[in-house]
Every structure is written in structure tokens, then in C-alpha cells.
C-alpha atoms as a PDB file:
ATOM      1  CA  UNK A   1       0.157  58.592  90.236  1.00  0.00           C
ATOM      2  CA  UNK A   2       2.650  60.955  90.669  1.00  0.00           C
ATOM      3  CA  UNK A   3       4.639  61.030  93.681  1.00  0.00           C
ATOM      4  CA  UNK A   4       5.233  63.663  96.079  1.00  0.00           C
ATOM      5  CA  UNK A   5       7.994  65.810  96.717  1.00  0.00           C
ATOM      6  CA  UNK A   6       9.058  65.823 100.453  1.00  0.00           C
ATOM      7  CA  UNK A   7       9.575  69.149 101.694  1.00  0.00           C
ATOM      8  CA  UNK A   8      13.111  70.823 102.130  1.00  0.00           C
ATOM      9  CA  UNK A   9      14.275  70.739 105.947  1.00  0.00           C
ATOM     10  CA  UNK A  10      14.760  74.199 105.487  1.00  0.00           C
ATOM     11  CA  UNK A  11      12.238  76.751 104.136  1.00  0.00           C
ATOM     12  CA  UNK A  12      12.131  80.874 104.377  1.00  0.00           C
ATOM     13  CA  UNK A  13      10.861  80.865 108.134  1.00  0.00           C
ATOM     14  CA  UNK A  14      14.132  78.725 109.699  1.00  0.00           C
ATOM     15  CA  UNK A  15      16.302  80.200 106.859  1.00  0.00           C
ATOM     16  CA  UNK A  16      15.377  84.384 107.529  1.00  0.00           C
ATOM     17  CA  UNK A  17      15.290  83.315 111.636  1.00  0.00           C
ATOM     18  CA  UNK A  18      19.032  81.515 110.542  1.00  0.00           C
ATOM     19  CA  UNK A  19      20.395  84.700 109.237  1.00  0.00           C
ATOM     20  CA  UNK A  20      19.005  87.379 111.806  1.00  0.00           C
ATOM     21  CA  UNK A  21      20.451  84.961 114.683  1.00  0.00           C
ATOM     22  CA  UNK A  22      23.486  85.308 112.628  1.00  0.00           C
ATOM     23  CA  UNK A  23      23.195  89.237 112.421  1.00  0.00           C
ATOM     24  CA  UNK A  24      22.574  89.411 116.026  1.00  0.00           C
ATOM     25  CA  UNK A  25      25.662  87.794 116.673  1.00  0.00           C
ATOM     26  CA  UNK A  26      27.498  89.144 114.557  1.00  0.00           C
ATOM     27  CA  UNK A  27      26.518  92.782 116.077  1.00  0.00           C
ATOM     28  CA  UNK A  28      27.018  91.386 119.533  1.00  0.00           C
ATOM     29  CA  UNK A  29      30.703  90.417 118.856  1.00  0.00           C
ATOM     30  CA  UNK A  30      30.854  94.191 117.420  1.00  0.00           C
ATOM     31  CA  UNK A  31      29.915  95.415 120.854  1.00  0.00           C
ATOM     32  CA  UNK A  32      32.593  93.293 122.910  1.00  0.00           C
ATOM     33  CA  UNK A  33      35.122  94.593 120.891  1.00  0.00           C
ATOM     34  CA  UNK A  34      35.687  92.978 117.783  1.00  0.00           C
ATOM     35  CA  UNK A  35      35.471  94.159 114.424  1.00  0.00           C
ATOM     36  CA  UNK A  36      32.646  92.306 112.600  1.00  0.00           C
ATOM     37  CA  UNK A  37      30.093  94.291 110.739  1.00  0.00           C
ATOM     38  CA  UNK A  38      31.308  97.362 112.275  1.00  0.00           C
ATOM     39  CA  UNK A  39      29.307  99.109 109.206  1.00  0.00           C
ATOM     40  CA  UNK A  40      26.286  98.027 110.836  1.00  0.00           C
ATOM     41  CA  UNK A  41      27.187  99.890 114.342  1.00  0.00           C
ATOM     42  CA  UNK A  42      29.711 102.369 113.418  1.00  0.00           C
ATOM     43  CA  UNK A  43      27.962 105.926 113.643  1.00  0.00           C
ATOM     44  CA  UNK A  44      30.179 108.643 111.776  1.00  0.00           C
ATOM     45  CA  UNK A  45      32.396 108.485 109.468  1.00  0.00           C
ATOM     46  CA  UNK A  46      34.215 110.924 107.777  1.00  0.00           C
ATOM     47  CA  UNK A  47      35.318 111.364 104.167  1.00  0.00           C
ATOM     48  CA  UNK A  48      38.631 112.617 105.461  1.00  0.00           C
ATOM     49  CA  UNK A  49      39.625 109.186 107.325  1.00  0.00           C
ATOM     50  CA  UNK A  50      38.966 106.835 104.101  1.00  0.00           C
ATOM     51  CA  UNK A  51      41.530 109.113 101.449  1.00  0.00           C
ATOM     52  CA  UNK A  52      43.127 111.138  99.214  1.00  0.00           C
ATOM     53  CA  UNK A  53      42.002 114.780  99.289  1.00  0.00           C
ATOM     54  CA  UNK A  54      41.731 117.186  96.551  1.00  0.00           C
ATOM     55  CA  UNK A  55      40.736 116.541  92.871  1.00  0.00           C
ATOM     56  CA  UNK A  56      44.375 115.576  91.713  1.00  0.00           C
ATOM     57  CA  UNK A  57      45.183 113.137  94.269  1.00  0.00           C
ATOM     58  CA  UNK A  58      41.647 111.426  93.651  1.00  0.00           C
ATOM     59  CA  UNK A  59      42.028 111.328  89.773  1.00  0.00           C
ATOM     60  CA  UNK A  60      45.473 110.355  90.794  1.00  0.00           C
ATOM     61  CA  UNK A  61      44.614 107.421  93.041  1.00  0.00           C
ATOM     62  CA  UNK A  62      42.029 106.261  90.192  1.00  0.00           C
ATOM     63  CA  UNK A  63      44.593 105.953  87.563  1.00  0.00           C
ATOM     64  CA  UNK A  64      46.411 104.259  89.718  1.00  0.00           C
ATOM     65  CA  UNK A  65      43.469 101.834  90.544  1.00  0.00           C
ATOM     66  CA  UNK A  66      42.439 101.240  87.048  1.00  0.00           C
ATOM     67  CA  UNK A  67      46.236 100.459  85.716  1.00  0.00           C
ATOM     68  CA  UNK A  68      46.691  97.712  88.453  1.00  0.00           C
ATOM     69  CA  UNK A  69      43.458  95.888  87.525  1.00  0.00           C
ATOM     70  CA  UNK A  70      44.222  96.339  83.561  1.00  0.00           C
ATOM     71  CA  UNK A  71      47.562  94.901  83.915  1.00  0.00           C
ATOM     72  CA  UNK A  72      46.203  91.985  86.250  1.00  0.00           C
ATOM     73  CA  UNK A  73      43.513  91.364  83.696  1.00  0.00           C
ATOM     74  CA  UNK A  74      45.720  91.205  80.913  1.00  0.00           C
ATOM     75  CA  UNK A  75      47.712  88.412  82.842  1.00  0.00           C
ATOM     76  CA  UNK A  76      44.342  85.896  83.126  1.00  0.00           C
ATOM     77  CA  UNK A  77      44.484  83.217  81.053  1.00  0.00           C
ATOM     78  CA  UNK A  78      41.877  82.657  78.111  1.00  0.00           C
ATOM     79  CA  UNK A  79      40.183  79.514  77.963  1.00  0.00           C
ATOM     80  CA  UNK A  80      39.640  77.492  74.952  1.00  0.00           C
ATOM     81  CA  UNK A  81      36.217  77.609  73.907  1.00  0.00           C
ATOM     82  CA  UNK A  82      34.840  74.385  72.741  1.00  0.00           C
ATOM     83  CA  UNK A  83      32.719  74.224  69.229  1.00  0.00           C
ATOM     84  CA  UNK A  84      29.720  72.068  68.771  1.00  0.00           C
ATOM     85  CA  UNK A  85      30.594  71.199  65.783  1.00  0.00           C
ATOM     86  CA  UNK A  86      28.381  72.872  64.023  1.00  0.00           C
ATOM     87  CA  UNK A  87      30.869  74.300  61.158  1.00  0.00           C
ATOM     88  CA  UNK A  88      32.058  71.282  60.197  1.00  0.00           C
ATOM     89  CA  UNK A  89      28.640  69.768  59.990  1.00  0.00           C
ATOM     90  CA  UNK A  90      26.799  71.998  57.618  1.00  0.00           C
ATOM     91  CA  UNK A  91      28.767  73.065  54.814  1.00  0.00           C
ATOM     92  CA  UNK A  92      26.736  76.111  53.720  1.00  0.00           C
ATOM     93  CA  UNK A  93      27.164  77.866  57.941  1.00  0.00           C
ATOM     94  CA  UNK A  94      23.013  77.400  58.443  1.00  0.00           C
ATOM     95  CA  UNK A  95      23.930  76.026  62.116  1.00  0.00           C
ATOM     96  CA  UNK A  96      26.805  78.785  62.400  1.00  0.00           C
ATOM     97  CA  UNK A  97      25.187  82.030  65.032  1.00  0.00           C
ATOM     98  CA  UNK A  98      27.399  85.055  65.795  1.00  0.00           C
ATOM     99  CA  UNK A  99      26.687  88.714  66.934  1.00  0.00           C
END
């Protein structure tokens, strides 16, 4: 006889009522003056405030963008990738998968 699983203290109903009471606070701390999910409760926004105007100084900006995260890319470290042995253990490359 199999036995049965007991159920998980916390299911959809107490995990969706979790995170709205956390939204709700969240949005309440918004409206006493600090600035969590002011997304949520912020109503206009302007291209103008967030940056660079014109075509140049957007392409500019972008280059910019993309050269900082290519150099910090090329600075992460490659791991060593570990073989199962597979090579070494049939001579002819049968267990040996590429693409």
C-alpha cells in the first residue's frame, strides 16, 4: 500500500493571497512616500525624462551599452567542462554526440 503524500503547508490560495498582501504593501509604502513599485502608481512619464534625444545620441548611447557588456563578457571566466568519458571508452566515437 502506497503511502500518502501530506500536503504542502502552502498551496496557490495562501501563496496568490501571500503575494497580493505583499503588493498591497508594497503600493501603500509608495503612497507614504517611498519609492517601491513606483511603476505600479506612477501616472506619466515622459520619453524626454529617461534619455538621450535624437537618433545619434541614441545609436550613440547603444554603442556605448553594447561595448561595456562585450568587454565585461569577455572578462568571465570559462569553466571546464567535464567529459563522461565516453571518448576514451569506445574507440570507434559510437558514444561521442556533437552539433
Amino acid at each position: 500500500m502506497k503511502k500518502r503524500k501530506t500536503p504542502s503547508p502552502t498551496n496557490r490560495r495562501t501563496f496568490l493571497g501571500a503575494v497580493g498582501g505583499a503588493t498591497a504593501a508594497a503600493v501603500v509604502t509608495n503612497v507614504v512616500g517611498l519609492p517601491a513599485l513606483s511603476v505600479l502608481t506612477e501616472p506619466n512619464s515622459y520619453a524626454a525624462d529617461i534619455g538621450p534625444h535624437g537618433a545619434g545620441a541614441r545609436a550613440e548611447r547603444a554603442e556605448e551599452i553594447r561595448q561595456r557588456v562585450a568587454e565585461a563578457e569577455s572578462k568571465v571566466r570559462i569553466p571546464q567542462h567535464q567529459d563522461n568519458g565516453d571518448e576514451a571508452r569506445y574507440a570507434n566515437k559510437i558514444g561521442n554526440f556533437s552539433k
